[in-house]
Structures are given as structure tokens and as C-alpha cells.
N, C-alpha and C. Protein backbone atom coordinates (compact mmCIF):
# COMPACT_ATOMS: atom_id res chain seq x y z
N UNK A 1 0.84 -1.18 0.00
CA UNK A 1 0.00 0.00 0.00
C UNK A 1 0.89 1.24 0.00
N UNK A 2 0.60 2.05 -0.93
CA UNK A 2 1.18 3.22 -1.29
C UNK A 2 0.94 4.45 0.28
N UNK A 3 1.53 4.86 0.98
CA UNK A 3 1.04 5.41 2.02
C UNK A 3 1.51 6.76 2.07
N UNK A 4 1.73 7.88 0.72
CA UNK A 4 2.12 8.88 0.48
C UNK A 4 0.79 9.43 0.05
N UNK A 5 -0.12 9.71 1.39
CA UNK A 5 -1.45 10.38 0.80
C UNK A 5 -1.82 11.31 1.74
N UNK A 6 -0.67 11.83 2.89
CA UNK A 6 -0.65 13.26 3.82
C UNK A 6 0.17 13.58 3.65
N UNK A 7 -0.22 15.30 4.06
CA UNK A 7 1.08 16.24 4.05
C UNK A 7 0.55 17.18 3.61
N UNK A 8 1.46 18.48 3.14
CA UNK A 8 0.98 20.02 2.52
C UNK A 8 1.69 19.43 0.87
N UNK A 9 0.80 20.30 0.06
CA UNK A 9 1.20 20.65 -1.08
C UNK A 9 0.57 21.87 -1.61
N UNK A 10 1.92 21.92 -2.56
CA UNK A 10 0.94 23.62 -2.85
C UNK A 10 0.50 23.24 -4.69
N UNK A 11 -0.17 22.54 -5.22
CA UNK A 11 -0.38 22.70 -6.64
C UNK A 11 -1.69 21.29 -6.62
N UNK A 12 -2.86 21.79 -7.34
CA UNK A 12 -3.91 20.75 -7.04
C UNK A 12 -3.30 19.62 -7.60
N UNK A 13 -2.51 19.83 -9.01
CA UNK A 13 -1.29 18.06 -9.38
C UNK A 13 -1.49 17.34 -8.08
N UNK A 14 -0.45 17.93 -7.14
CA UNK A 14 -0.13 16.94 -6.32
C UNK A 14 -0.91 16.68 -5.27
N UNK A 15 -1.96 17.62 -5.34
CA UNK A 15 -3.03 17.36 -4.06
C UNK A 15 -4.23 16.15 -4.65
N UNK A 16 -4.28 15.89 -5.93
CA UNK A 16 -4.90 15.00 -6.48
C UNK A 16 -4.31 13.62 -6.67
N UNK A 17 -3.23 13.49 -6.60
CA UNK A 17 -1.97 12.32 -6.45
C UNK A 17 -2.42 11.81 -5.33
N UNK A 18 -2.28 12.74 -4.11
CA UNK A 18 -2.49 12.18 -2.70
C UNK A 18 -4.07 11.70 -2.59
N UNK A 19 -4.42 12.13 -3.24
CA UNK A 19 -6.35 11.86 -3.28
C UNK A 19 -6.45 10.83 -3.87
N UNK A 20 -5.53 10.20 -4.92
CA UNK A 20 -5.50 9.32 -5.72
C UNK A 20 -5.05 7.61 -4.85
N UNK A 21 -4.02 8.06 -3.87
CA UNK A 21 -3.64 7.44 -2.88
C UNK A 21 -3.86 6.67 -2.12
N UNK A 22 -5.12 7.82 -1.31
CA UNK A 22 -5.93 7.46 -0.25
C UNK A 22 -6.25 6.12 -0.33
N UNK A 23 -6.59 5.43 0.77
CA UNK A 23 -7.01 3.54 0.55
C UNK A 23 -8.69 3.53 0.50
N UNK A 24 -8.84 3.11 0.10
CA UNK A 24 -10.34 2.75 -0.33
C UNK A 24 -11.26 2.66 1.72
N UNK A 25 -10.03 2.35 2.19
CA UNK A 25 -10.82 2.12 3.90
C UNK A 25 -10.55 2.89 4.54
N UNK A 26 -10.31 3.92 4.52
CA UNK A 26 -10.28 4.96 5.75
C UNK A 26 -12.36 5.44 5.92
N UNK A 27 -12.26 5.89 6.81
CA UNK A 27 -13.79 5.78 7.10
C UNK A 27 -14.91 7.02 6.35
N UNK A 28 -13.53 7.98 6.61
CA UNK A 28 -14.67 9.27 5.37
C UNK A 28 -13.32 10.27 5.48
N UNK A 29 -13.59 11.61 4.32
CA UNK A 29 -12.75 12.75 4.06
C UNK A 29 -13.24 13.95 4.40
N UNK A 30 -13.25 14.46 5.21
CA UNK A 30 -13.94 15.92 5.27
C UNK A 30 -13.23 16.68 4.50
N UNK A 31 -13.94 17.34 3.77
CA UNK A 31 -13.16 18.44 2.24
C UNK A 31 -13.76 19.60 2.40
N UNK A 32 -12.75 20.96 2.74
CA UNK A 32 -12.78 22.25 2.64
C UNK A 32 -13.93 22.21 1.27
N UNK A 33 -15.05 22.65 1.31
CA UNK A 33 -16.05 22.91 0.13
C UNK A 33 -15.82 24.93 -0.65
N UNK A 34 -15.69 25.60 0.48
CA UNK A 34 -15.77 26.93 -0.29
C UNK A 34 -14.57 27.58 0.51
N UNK A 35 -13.85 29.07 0.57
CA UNK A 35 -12.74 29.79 1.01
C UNK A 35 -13.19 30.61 2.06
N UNK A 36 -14.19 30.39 3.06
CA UNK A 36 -14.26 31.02 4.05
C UNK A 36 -13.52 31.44 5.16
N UNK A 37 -13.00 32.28 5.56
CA UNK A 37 -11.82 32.21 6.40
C UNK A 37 -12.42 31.70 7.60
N UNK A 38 -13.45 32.07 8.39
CA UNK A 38 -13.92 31.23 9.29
C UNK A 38 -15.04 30.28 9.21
N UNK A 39 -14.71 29.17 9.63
CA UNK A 39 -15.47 27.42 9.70
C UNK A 39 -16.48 27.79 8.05
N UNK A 40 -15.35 27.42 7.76
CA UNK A 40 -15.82 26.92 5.99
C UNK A 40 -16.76 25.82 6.21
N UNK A 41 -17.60 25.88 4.75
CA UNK A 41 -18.24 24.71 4.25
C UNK A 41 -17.42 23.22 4.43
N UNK A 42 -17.83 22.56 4.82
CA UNK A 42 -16.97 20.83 4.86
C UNK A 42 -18.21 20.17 4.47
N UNK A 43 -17.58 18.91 3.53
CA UNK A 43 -18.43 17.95 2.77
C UNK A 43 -17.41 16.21 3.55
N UNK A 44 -18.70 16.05 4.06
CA UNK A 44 -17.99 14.44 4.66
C UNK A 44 -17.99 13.83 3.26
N UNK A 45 -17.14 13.16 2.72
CA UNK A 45 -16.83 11.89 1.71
C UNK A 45 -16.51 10.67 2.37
N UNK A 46 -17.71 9.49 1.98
CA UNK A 46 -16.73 8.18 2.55
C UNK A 46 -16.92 7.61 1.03
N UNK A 47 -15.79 6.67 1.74
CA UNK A 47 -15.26 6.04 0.15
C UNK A 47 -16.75 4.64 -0.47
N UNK A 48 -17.36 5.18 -1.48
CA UNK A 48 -18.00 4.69 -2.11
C UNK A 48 -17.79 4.42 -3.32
N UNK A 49 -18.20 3.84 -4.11
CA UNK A 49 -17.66 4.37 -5.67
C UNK A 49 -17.91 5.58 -6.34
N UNK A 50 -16.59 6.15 -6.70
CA UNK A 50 -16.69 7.25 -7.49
C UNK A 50 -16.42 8.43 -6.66
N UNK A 51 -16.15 7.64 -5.19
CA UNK A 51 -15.61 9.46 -3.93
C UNK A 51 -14.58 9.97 -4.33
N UNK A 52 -13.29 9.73 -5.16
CA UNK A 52 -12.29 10.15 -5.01
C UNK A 52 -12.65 11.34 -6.16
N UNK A 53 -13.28 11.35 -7.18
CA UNK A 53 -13.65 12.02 -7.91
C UNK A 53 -14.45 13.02 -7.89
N UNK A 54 -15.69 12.47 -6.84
CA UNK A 54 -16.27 13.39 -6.23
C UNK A 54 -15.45 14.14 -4.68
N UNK A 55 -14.77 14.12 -4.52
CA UNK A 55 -13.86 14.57 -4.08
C UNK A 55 -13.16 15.94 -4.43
N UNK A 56 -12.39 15.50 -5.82
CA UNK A 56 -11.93 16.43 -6.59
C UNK A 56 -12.58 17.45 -7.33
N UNK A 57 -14.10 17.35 -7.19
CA UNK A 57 -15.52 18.17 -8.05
C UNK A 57 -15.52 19.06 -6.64
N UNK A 58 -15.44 18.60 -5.30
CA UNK A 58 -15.82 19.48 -4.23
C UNK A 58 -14.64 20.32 -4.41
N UNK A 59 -13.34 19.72 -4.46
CA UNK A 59 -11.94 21.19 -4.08
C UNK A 59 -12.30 21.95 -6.02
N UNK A 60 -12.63 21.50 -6.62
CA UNK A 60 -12.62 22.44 -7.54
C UNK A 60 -13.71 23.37 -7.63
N UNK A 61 -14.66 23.11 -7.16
CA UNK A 61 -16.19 23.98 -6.87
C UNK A 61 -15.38 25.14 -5.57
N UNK A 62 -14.40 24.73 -4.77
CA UNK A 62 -13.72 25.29 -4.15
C UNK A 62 -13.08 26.46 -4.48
N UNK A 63 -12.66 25.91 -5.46
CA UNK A 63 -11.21 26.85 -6.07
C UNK A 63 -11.92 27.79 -6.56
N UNK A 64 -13.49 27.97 -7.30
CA UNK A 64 -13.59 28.77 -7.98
C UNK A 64 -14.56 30.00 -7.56
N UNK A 65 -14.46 29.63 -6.17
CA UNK A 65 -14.70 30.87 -5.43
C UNK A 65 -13.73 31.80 -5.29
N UNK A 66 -14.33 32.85 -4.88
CA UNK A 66 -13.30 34.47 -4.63
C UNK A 66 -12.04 33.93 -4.04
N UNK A 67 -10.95 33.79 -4.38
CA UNK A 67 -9.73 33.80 -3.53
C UNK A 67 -8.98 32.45 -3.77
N UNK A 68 -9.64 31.61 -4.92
CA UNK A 68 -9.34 30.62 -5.34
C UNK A 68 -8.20 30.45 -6.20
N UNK A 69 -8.35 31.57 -6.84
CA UNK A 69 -6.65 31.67 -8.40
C UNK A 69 -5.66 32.01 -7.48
N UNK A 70 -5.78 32.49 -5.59
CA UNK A 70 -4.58 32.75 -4.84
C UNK A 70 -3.98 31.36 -4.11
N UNK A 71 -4.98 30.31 -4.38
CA UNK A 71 -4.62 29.42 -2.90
C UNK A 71 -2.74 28.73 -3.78
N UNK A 72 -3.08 28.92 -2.57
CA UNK A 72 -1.11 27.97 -2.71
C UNK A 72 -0.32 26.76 -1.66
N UNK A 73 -1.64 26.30 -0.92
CA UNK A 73 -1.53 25.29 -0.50
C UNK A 73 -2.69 25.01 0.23
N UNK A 74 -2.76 22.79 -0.15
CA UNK A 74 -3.43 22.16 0.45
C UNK A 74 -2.52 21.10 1.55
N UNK A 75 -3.60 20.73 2.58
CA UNK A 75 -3.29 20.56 3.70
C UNK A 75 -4.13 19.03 3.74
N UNK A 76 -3.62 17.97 3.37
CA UNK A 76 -4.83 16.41 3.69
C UNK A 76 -3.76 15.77 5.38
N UNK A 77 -4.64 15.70 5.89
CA UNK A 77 -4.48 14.82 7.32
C UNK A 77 -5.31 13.75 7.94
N UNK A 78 -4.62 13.34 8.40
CA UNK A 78 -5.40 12.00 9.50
C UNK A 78 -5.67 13.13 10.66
N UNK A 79 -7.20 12.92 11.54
CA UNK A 79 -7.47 13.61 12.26
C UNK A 79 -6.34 13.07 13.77
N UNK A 80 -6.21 11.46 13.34
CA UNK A 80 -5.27 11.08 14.47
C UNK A 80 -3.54 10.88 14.33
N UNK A 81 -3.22 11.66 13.36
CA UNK A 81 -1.94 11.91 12.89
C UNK A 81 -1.73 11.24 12.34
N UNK A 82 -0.45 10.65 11.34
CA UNK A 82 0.01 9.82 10.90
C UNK A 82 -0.79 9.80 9.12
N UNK A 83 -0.82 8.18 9.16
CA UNK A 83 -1.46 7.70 7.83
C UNK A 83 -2.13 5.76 8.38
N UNK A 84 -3.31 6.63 9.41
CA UNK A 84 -3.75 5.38 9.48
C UNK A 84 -4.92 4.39 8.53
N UNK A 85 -4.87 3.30 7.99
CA UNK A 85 -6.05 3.65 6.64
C UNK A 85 -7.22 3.10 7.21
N UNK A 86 -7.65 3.08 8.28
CA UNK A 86 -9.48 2.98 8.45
C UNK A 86 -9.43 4.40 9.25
N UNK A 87 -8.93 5.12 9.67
CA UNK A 87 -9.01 5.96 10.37
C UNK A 87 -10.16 7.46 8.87
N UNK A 88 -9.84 8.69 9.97
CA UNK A 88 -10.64 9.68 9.24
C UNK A 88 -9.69 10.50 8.74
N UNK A 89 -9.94 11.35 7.76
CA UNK A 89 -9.09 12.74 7.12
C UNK A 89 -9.72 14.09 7.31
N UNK A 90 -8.88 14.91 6.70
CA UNK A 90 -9.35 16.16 6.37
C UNK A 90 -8.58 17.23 5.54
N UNK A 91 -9.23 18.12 4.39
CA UNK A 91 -8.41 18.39 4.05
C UNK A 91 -9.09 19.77 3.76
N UNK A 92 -7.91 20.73 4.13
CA UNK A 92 -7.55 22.19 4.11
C UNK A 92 -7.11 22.76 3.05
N UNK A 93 -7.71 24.14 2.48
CA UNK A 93 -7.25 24.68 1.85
C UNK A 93 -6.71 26.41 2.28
N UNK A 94 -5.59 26.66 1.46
CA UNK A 94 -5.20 27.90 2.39
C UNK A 94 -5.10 28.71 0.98
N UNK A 95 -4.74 30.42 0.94
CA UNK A 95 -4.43 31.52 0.34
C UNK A 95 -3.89 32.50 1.12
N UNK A 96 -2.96 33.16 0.90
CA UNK A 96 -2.58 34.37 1.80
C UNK A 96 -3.37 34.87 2.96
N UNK A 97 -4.84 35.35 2.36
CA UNK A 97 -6.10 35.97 3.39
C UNK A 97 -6.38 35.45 3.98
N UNK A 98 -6.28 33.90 3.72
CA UNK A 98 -7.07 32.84 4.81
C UNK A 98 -5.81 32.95 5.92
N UNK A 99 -4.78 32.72 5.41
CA UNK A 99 -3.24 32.64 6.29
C UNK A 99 -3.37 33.40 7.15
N UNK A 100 -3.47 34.77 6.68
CA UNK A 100 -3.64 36.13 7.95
C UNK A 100 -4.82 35.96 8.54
N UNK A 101 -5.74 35.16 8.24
CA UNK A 101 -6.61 35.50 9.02
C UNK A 101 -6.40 34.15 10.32
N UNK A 102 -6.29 33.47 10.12
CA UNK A 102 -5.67 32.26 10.84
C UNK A 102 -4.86 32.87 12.13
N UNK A 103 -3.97 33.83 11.58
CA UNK A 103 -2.48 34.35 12.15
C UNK A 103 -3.22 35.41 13.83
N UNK A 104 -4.32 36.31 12.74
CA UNK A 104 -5.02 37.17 13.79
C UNK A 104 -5.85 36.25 14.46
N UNK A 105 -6.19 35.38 13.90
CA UNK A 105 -7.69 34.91 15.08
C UNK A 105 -6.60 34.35 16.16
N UNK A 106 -5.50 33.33 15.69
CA UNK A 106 -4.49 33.19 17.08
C UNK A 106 -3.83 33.87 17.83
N UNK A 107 -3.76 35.32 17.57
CA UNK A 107 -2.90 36.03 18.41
C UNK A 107 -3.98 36.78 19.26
N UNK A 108 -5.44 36.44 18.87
CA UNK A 108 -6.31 37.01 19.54
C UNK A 108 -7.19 38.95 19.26
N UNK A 109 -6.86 38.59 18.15
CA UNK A 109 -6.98 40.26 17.47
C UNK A 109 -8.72 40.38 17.33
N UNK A 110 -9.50 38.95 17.21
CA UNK A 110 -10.94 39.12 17.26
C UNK A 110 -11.61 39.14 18.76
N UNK A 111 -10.95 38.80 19.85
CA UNK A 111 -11.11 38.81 21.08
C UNK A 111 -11.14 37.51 21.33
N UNK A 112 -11.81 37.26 22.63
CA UNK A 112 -11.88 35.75 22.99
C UNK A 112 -12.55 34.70 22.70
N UNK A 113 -12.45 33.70 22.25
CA UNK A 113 -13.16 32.76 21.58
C UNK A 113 -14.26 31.78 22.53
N UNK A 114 -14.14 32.69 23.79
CA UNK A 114 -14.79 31.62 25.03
C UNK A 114 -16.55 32.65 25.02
């Protein structure tokens, strides 16, 4: 089993390689759906026939929102680290704006999150 299907990349090529990867048994993919900087759209995918594809229809319905011709990196993970294959994923998409905005909500520039 090919187990090069986490990590960052910055070019959908190789973010579709890793999608290509994935094992047919991990339990589902949560996929960034639109560029919201805060709690974006997510689409659960479990592997059925034809998810990996539908997969790649969700990050491209993605991309072609406002801020989409900027992104320059994707982010696929195991929620429990590693590359376990029944386990769950998720995968992130970033652009500069989303970056800063990430940067301020952690340093606390929107106030407290409690």
C-alpha cells in the first residue's frame, strides 16, 4: 500500500496524487467545500464508488470561489496523525487571506473565543 497520501502541497497536481492514494478504507474525508476564512463549508466523503472524484468536483467547486486563483496550499491529514487507513481525514485549503486571518484569530486580534 502506497502510504504517500498526507502532508501540505501547494499545486492541485499533487493534491490529487495524494487523493488518488488514499485507501479505499479509511472511514470518510472531510473536504474544505468553499474559502471562508472562518469554519468553511466541509463535505464528509466516505469512500464509495466514485468518492475520489467526487472529491476532486468538491476542491474544484472550491477553487472557484473568490480567492481561489490565490490558494497555494493544500493541507490532507489523518485527524489522528500519521497515515492510518481505516481511520478519518481532512483536508484544508489555504491563500494568503485565509493565512492572515488564521495568524489574527491566534494572536487574539478578534477577542476571545470563550
Amino acid at each position: 500500500m502506497n502510504c504517500n497520501y498526507t502532508g501540505d502541497v501547494e499545486t492541485l497536481a499533487e493534491l490529487e496524487e495524494m487523493i488518488d492514494n488514499l485507501p479505499d478504507t479509511i472511514e470518510y474525508l472531510s473536504v474544505q467545500a468553499d474559502l471562508q476564512h472562518f469554519q468553511p463549508k466541509k463535505v464528509s466523503v466516505k469512500p464509495e464508488p466514485g468518492w475520489k472524484e467526487r472529491v476532486k468536483e468538491i476542491i474544484k467547486g472550491a477553487l472557484a470561489c473568490p480567492g481561489g486563483d490565490q490558494v497555494d496550499e493544500f493541507r490532507l491529514r489523518c485527524y489522528y496523525g500519521g497515515t492510518n487507513p481505516t481511520a478519518s481525514y481532512y483536508l484544508s485549503i489555504y491563500n494568503p487571506e485565509i493565512r492572515d486571518f488564521c495568524r489574527r484569530m491566534t494572536a487574539g486580534e478578534f477577542g476571545s473565543l470563550d
